[in-house]
Structure formats: C-alpha cells, structure tokens
PDB file of N, CA and C in Angstrom:
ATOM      1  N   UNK A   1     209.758 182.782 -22.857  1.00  0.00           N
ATOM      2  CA  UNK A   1     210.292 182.775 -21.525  1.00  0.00           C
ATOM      3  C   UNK A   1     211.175 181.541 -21.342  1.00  0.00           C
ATOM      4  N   UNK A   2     210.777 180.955 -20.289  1.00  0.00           N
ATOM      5  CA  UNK A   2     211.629 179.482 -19.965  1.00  0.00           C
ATOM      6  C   UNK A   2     210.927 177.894 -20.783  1.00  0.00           C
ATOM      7  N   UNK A   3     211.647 177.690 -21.282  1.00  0.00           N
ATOM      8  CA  UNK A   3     210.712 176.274 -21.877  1.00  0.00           C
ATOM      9  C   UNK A   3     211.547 175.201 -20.680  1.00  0.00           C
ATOM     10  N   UNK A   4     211.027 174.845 -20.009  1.00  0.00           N
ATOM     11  CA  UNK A   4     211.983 173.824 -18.959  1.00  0.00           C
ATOM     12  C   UNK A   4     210.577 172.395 -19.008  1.00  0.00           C
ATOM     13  N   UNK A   5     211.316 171.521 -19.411  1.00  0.00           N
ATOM     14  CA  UNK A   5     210.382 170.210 -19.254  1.00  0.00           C
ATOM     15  C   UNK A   5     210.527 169.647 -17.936  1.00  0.00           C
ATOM     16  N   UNK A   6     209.632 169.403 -17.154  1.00  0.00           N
ATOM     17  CA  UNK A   6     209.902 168.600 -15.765  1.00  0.00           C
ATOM     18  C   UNK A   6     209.127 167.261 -16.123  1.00  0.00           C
ATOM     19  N   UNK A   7     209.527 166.282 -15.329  1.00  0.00           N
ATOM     20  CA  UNK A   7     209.034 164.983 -15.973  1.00  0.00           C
ATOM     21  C   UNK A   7     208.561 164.600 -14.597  1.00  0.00           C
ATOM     22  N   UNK A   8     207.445 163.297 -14.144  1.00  0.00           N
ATOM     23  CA  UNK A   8     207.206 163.171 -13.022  1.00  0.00           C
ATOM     24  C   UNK A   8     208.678 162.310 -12.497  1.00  0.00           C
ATOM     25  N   UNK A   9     208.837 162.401 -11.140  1.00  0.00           N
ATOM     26  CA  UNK A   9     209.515 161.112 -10.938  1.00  0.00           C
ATOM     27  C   UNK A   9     209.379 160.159  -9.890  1.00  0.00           C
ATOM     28  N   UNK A  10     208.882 158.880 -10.287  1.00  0.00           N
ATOM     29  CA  UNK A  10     208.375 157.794  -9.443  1.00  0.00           C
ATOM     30  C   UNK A  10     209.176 156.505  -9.188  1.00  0.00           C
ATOM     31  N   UNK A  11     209.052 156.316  -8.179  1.00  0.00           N
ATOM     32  CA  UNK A  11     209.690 155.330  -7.947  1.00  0.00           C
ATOM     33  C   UNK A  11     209.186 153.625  -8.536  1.00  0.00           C
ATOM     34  N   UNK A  12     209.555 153.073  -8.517  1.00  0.00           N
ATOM     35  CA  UNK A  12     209.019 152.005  -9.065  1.00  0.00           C
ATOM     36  C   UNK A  12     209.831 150.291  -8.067  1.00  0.00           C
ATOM     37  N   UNK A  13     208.586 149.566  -7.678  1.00  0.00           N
ATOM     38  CA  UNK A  13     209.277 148.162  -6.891  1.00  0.00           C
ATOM     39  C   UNK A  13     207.875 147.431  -7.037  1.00  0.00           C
ATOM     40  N   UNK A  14     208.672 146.048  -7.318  1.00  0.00           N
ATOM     41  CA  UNK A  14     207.496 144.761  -6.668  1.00  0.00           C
ATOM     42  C   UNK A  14     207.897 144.339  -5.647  1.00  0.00           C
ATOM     43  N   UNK A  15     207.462 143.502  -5.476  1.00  0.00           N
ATOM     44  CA  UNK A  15     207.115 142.642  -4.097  1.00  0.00           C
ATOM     45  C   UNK A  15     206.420 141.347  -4.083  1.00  0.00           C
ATOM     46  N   UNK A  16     207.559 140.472  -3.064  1.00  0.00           N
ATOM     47  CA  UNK A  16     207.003 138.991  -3.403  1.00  0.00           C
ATOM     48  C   UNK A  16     206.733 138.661  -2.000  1.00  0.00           C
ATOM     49  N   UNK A  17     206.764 137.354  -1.971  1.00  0.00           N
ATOM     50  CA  UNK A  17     206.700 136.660  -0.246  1.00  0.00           C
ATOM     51  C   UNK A  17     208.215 135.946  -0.363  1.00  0.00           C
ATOM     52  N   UNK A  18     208.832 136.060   0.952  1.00  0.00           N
ATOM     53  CA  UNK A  18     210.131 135.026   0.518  1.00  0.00           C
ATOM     54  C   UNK A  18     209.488 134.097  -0.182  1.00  0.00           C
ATOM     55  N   UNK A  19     211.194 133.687  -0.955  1.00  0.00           N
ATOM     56  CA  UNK A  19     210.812 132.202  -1.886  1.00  0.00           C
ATOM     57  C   UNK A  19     211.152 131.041  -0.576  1.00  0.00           C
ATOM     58  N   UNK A  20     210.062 129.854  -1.426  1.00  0.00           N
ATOM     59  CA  UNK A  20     210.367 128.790  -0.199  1.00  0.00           C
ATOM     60  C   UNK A  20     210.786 127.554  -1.539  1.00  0.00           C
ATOM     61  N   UNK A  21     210.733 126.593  -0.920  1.00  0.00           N
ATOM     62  CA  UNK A  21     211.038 125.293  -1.719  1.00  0.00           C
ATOM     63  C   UNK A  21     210.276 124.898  -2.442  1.00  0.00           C
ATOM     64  N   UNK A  22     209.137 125.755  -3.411  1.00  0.00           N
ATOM     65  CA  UNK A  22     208.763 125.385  -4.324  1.00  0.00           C
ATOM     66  C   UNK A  22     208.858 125.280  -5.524  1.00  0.00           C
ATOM     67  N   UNK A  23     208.463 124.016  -6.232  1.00  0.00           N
ATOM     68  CA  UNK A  23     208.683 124.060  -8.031  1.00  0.00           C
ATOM     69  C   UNK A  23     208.353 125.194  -8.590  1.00  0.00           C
ATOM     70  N   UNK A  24     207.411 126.041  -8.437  1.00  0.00           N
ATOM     71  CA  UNK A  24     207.100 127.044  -9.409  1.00  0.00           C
ATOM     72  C   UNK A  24     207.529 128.629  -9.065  1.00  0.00           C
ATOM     73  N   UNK A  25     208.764 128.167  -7.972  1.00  0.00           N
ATOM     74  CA  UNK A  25     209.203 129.641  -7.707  1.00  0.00           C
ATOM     75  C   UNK A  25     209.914 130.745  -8.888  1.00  0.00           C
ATOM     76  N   UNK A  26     210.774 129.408  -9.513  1.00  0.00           N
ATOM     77  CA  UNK A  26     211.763 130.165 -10.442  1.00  0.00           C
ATOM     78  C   UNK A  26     210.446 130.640 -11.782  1.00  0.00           C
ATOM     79  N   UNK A  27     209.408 130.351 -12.156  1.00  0.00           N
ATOM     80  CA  UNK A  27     208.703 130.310 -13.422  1.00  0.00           C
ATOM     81  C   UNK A  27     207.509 131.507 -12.773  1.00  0.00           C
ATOM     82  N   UNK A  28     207.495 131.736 -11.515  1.00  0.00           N
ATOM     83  CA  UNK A  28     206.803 132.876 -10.690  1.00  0.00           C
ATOM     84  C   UNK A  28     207.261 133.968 -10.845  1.00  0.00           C
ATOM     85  N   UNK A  29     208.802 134.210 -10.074  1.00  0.00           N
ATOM     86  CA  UNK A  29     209.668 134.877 -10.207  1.00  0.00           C
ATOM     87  C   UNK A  29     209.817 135.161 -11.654  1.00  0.00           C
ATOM     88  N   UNK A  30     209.952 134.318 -12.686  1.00  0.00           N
ATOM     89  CA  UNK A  30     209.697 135.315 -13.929  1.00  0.00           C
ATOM     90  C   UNK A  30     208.827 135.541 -14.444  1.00  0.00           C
ATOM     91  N   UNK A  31     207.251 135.314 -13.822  1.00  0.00           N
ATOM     92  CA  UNK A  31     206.535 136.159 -14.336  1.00  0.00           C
ATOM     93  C   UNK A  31     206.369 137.701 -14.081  1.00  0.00           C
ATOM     94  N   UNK A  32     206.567 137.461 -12.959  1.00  0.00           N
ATOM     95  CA  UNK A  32     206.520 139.060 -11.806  1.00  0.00           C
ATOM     96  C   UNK A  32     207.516 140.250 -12.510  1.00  0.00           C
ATOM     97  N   UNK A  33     209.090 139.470 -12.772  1.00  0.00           N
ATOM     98  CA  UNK A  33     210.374 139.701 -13.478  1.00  0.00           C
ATOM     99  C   UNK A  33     209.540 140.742 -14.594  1.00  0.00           C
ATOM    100  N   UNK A  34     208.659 139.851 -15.797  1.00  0.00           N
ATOM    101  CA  UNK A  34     207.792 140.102 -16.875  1.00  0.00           C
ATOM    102  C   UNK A  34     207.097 141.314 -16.657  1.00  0.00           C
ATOM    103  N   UNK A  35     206.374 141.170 -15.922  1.00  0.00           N
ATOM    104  CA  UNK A  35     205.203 142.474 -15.485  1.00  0.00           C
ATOM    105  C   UNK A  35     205.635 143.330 -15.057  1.00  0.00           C
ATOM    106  N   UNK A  36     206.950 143.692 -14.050  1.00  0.00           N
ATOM    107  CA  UNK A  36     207.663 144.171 -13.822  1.00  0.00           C
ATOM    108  C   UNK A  36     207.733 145.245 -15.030  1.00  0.00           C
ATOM    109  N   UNK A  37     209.255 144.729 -15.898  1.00  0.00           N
ATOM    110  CA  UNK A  37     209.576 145.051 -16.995  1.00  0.00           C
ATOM    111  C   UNK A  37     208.937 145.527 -17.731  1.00  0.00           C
ATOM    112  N   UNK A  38     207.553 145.482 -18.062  1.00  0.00           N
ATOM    113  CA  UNK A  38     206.375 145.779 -19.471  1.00  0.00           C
ATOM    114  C   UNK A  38     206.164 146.927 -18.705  1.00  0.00           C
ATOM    115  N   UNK A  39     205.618 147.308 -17.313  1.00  0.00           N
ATOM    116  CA  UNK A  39     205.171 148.244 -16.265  1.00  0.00           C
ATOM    117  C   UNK A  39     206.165 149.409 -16.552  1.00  0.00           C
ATOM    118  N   UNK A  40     207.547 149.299 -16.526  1.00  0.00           N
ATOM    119  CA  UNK A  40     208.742 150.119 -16.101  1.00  0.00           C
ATOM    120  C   UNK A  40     208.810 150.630 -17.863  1.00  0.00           C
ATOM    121  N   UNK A  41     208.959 149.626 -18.739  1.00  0.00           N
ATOM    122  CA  UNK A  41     208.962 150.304 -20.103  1.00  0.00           C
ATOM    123  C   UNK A  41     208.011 150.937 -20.871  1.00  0.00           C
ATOM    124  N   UNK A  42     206.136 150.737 -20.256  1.00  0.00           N
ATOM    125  CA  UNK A  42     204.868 151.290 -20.482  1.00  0.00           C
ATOM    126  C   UNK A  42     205.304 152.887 -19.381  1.00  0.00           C
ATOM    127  N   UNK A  43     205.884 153.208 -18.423  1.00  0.00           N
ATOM    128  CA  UNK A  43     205.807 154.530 -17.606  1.00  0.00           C
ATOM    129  C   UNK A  43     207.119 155.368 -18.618  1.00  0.00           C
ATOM    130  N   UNK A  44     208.103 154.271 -19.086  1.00  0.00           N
ATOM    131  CA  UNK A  44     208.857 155.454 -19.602  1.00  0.00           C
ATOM    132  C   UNK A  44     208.577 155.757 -20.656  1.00  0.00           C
ATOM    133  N   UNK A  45     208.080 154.925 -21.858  1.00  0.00           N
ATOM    134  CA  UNK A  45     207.691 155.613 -22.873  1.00  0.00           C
ATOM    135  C   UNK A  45     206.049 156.552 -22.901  1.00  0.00           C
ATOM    136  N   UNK A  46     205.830 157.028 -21.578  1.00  0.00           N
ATOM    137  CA  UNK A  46     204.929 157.930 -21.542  1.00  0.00           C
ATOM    138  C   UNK A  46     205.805 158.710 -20.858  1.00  0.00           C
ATOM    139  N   UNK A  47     206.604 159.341 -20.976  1.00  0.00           N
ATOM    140  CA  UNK A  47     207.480 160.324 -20.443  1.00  0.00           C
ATOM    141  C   UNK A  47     207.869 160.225 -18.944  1.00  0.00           C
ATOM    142  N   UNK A  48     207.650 159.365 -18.211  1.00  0.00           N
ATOM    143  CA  UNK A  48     208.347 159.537 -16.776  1.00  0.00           C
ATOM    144  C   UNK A  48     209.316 158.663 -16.097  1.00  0.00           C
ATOM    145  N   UNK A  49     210.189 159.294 -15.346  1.00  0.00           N
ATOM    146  CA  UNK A  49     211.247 159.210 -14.927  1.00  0.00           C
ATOM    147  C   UNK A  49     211.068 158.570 -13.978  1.00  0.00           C
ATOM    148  N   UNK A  50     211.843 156.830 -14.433  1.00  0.00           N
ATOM    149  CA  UNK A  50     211.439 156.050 -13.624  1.00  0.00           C
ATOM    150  C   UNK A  50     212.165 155.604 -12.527  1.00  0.00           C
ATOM    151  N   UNK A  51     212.462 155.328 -11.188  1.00  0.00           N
ATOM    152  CA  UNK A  51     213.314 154.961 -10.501  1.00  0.00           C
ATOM    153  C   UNK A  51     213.033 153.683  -9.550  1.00  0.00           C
ATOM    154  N   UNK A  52     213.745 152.290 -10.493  1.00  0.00           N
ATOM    155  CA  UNK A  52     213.401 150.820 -10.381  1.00  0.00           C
ATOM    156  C   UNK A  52     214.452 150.541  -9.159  1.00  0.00           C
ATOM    157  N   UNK A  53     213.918 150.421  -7.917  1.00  0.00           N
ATOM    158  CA  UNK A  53     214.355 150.149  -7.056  1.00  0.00           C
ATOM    159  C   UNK A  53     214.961 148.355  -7.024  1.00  0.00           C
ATOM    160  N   UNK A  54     214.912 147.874  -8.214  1.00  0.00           N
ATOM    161  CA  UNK A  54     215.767 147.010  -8.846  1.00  0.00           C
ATOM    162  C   UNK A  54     216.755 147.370  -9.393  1.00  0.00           C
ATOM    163  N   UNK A  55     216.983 148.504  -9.581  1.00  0.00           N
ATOM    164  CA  UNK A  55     218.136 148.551 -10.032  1.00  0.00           C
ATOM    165  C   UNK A  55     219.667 149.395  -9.538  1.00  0.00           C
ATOM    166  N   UNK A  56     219.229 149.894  -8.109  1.00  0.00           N
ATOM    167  CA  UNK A  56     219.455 150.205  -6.758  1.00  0.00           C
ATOM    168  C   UNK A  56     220.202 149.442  -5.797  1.00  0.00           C
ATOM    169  N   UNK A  57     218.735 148.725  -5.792  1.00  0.00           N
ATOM    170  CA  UNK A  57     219.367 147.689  -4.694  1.00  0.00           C
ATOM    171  C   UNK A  57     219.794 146.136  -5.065  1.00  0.00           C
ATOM    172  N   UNK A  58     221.135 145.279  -4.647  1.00  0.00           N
ATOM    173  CA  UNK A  58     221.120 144.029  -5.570  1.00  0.00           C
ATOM    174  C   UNK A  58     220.335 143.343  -4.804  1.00  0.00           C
ATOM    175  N   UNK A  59     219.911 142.494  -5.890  1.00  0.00           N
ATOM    176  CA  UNK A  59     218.728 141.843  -6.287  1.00  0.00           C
ATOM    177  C   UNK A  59     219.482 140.005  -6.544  1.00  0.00           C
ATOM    178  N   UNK A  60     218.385 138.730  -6.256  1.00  0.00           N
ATOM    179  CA  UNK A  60     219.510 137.920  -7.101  1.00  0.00           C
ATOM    180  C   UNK A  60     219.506 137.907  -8.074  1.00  0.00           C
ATOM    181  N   UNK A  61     220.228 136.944  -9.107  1.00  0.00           N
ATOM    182  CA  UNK A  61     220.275 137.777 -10.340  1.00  0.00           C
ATOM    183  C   UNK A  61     219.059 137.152 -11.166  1.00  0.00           C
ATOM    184  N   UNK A  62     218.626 138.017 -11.587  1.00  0.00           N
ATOM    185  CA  UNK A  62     217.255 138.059 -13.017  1.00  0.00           C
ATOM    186  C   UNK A  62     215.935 138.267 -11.913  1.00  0.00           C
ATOM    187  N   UNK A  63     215.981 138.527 -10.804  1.00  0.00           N
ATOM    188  CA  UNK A  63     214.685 139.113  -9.993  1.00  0.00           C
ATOM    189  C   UNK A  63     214.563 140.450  -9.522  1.00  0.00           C
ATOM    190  N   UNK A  64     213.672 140.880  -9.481  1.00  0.00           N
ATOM    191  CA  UNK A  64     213.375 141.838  -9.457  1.00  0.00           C
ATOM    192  C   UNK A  64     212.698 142.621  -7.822  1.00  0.00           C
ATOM    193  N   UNK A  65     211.961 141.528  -7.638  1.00  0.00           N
ATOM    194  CA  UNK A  65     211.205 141.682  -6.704  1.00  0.00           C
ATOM    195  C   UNK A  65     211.807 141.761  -5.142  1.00  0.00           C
ATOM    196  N   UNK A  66     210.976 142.219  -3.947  1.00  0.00           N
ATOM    197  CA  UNK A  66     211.554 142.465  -2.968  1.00  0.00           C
ATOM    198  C   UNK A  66     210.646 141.611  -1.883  1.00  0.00           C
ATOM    199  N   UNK A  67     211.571 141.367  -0.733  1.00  0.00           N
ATOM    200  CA  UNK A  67     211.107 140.333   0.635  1.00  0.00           C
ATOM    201  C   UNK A  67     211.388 140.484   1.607  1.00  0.00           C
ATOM    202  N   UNK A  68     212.490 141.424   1.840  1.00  0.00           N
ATOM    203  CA  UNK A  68     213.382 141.597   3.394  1.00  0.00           C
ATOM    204  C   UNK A  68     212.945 142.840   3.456  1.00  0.00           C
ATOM    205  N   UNK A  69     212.662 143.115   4.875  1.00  0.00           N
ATOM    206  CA  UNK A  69     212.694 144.561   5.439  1.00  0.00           C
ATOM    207  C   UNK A  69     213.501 145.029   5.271  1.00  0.00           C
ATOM    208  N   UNK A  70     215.072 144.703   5.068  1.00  0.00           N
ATOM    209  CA  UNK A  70     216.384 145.076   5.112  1.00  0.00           C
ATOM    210  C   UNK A  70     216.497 145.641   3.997  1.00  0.00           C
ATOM    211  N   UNK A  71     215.637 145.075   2.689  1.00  0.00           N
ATOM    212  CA  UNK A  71     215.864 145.470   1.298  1.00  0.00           C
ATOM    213  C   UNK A  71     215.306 146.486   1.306  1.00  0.00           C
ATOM    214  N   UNK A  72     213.565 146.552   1.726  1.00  0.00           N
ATOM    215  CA  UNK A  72     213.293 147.317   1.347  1.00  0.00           C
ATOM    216  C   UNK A  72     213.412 148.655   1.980  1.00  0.00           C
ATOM    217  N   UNK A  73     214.160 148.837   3.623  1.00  0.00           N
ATOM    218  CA  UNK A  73     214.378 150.125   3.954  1.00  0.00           C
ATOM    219  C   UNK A  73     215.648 150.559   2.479  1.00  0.00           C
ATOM    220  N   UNK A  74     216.498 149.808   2.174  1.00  0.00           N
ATOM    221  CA  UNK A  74     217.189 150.014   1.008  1.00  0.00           C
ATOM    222  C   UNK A  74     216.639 151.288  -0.091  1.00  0.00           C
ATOM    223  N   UNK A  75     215.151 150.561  -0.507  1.00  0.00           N
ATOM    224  CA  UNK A  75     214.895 151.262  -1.763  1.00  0.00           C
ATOM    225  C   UNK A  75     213.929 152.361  -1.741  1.00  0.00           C
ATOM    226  N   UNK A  76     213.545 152.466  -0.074  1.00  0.00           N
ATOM    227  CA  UNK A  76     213.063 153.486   0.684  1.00  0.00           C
ATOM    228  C   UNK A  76     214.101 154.782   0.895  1.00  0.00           C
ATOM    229  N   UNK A  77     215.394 154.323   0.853  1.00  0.00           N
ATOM    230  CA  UNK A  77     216.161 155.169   0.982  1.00  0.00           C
ATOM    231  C   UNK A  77     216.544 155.906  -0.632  1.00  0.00           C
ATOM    232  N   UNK A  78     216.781 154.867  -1.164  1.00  0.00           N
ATOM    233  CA  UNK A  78     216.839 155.130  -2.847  1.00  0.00           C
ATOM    234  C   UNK A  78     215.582 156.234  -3.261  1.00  0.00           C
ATOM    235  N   UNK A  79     214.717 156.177  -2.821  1.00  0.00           N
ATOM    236  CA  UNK A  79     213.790 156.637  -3.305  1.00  0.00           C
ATOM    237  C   UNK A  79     213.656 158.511  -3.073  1.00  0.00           C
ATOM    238  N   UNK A  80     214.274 158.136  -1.151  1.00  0.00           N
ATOM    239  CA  UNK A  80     214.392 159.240  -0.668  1.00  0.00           C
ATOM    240  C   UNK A  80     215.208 160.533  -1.188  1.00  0.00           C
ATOM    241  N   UNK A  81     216.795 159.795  -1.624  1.00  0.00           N
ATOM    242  CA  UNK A  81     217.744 159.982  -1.959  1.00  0.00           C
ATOM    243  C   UNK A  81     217.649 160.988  -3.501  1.00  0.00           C
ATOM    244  N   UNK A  82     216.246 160.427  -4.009  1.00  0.00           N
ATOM    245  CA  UNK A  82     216.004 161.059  -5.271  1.00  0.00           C
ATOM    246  C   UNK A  82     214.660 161.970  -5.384  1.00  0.00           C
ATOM    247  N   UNK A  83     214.502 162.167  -4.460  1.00  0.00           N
ATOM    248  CA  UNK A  83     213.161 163.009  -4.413  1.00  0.00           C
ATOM    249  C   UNK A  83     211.995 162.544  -5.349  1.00  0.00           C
ATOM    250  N   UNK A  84     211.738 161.670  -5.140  1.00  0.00           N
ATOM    251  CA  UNK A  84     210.566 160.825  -6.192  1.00  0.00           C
ATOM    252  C   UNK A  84     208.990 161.559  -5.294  1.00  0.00           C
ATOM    253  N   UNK A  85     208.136 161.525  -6.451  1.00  0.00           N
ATOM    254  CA  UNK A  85     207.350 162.188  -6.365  1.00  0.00           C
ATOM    255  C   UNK A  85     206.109 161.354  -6.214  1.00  0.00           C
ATOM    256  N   UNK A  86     206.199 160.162  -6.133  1.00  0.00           N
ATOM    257  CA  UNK A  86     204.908 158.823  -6.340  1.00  0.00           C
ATOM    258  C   UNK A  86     205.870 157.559  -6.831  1.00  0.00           C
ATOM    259  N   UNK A  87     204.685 156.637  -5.474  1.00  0.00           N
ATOM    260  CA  UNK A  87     205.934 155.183  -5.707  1.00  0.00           C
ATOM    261  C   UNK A  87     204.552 153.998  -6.127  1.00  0.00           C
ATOM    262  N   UNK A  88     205.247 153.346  -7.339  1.00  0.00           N
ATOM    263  CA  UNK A  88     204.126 152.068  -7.985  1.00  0.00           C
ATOM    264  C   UNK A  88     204.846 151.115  -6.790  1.00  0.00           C
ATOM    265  N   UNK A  89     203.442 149.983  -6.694  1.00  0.00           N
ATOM    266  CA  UNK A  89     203.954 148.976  -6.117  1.00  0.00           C
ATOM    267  C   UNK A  89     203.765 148.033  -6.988  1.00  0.00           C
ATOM    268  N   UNK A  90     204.108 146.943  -7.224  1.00  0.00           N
ATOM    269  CA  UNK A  90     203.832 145.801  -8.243  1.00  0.00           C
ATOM    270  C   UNK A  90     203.821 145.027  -7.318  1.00  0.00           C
ATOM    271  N   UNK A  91     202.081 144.521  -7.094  1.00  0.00           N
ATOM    272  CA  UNK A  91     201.805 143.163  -5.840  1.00  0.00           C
ATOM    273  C   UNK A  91     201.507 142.170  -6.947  1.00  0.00           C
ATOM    274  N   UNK A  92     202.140 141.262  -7.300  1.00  0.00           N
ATOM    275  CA  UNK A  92     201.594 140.512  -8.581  1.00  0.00           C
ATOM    276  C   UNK A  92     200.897 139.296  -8.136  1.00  0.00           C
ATOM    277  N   UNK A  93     201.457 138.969  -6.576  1.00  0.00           N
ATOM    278  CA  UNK A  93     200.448 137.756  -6.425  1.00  0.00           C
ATOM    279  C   UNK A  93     200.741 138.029  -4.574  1.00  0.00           C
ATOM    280  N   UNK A  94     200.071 137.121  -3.986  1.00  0.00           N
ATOM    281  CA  UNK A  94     200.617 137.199  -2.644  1.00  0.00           C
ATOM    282  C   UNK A  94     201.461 137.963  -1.837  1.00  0.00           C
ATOM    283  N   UNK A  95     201.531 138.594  -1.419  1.00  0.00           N
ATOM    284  CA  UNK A  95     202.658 139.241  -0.796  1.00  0.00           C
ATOM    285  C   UNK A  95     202.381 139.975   1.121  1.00  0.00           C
ATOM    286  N   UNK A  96     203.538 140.504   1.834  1.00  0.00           N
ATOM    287  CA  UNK A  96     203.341 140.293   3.196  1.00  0.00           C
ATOM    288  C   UNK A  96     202.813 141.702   3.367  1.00  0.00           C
ATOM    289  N   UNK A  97     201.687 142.197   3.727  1.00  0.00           N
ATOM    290  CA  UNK A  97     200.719 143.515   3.435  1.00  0.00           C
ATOM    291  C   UNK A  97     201.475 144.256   4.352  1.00  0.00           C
ATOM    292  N   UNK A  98     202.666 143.865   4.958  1.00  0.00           N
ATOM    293  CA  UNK A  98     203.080 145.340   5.871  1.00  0.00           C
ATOM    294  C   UNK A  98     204.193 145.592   5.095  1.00  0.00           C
ATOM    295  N   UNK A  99     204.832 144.924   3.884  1.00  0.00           N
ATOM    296  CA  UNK A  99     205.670 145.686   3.487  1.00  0.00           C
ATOM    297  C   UNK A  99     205.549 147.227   2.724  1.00  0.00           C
ATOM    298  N   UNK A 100     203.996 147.088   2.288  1.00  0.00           N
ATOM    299  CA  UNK A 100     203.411 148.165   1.608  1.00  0.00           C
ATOM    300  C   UNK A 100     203.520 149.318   2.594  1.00  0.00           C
ATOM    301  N   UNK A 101     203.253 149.040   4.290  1.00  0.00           N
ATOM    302  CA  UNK A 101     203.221 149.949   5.055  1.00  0.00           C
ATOM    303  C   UNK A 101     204.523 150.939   5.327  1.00  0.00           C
ATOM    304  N   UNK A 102     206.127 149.756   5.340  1.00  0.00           N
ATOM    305  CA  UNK A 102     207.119 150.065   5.461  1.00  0.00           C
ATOM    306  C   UNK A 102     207.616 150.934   4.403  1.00  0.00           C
ATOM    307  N   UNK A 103     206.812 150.691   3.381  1.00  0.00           N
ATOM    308  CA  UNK A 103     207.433 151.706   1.838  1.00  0.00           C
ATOM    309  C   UNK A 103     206.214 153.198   2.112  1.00  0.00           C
ATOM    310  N   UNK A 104     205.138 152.680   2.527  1.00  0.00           N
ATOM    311  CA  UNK A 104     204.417 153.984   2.500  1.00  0.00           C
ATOM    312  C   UNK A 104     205.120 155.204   4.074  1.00  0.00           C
TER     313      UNK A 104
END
C-alpha cells in the first residue's frame, strides 16, 4: 500500500532569567548553549523533527536561550506556524516560571 514515514514534530527552546552583571553569565550561558545542543542532536538522531526555536528567532550570538516575553511570543508563533506536535523546554537552572505558562 502506502509506505509514508511521519516523524514526530517538536518544538524545541530553553530558557534563562535575563542576564545581569554577573561573572559567570557568559560560562552559564554556555553551559545551557551545551545541553541545549547534546538535547537537539540526542532527539534528531532518534528520528524526530526538531524545531529549535533558536534557530527562528535571533538570538545573541552563540545563545540559545530565551528571556523576553517578546521572544518568546516569537517562537510560540514559530512553533504555531509549523504545526509541532510537543514542545521540550530546557529549564537548566533558574528561570521565570511564567514563561513556561506563556509557551504552554
């Protein structure tokens, strides 16, 4: 009959707290960056179709993560835009618990 492969497709975002004036923002920011990345390349090489709302919306450069409501109606829309079927959140450390609400 039909052999048609459907793959899932999920959206994929982290989430930080704004950055403030601390020393260990930039060495934070790439850990999150890290986990991020391992997360997004562990979902695709199990077959699913990933949609990194990093790569959507700009970002500064080498972060990944999200802080503004502004962004994230962004990758809410991205998400929409693609009919995604289930969205990861990546909370890697701290973060402002209503942004989870604004994406859900």
């Amino acid at each position: 009959m039909y052999d048609i492969e459907l793959k899932p497709k999920v959206g994929l975002i982290t989430l930080t707290d704004v950055p403030r004036a601390l020393l260990v923002v930039k060495e934070r920011e790439e850990a999150i960056t890290k986990k991020h990345i391992d997360y997004k390349k562990f979902l695709i090489e199990n077959d699913i179709d990933v949609f990194d709302a990093a790569d959507a919306v700009e970002r500064k450069p080498g972060w990944v993560s999200f802080y503004s409501s502004e962004d994230i109606s962004k990758a809410v829309d991205y998400f929409l835009q693609n009919h995604i079927e289930a969205v990861i959140i990546g909370c890697w450390h701290w973060t402002e618990p209503m942004f989870i609400v604004e994406i859900a």
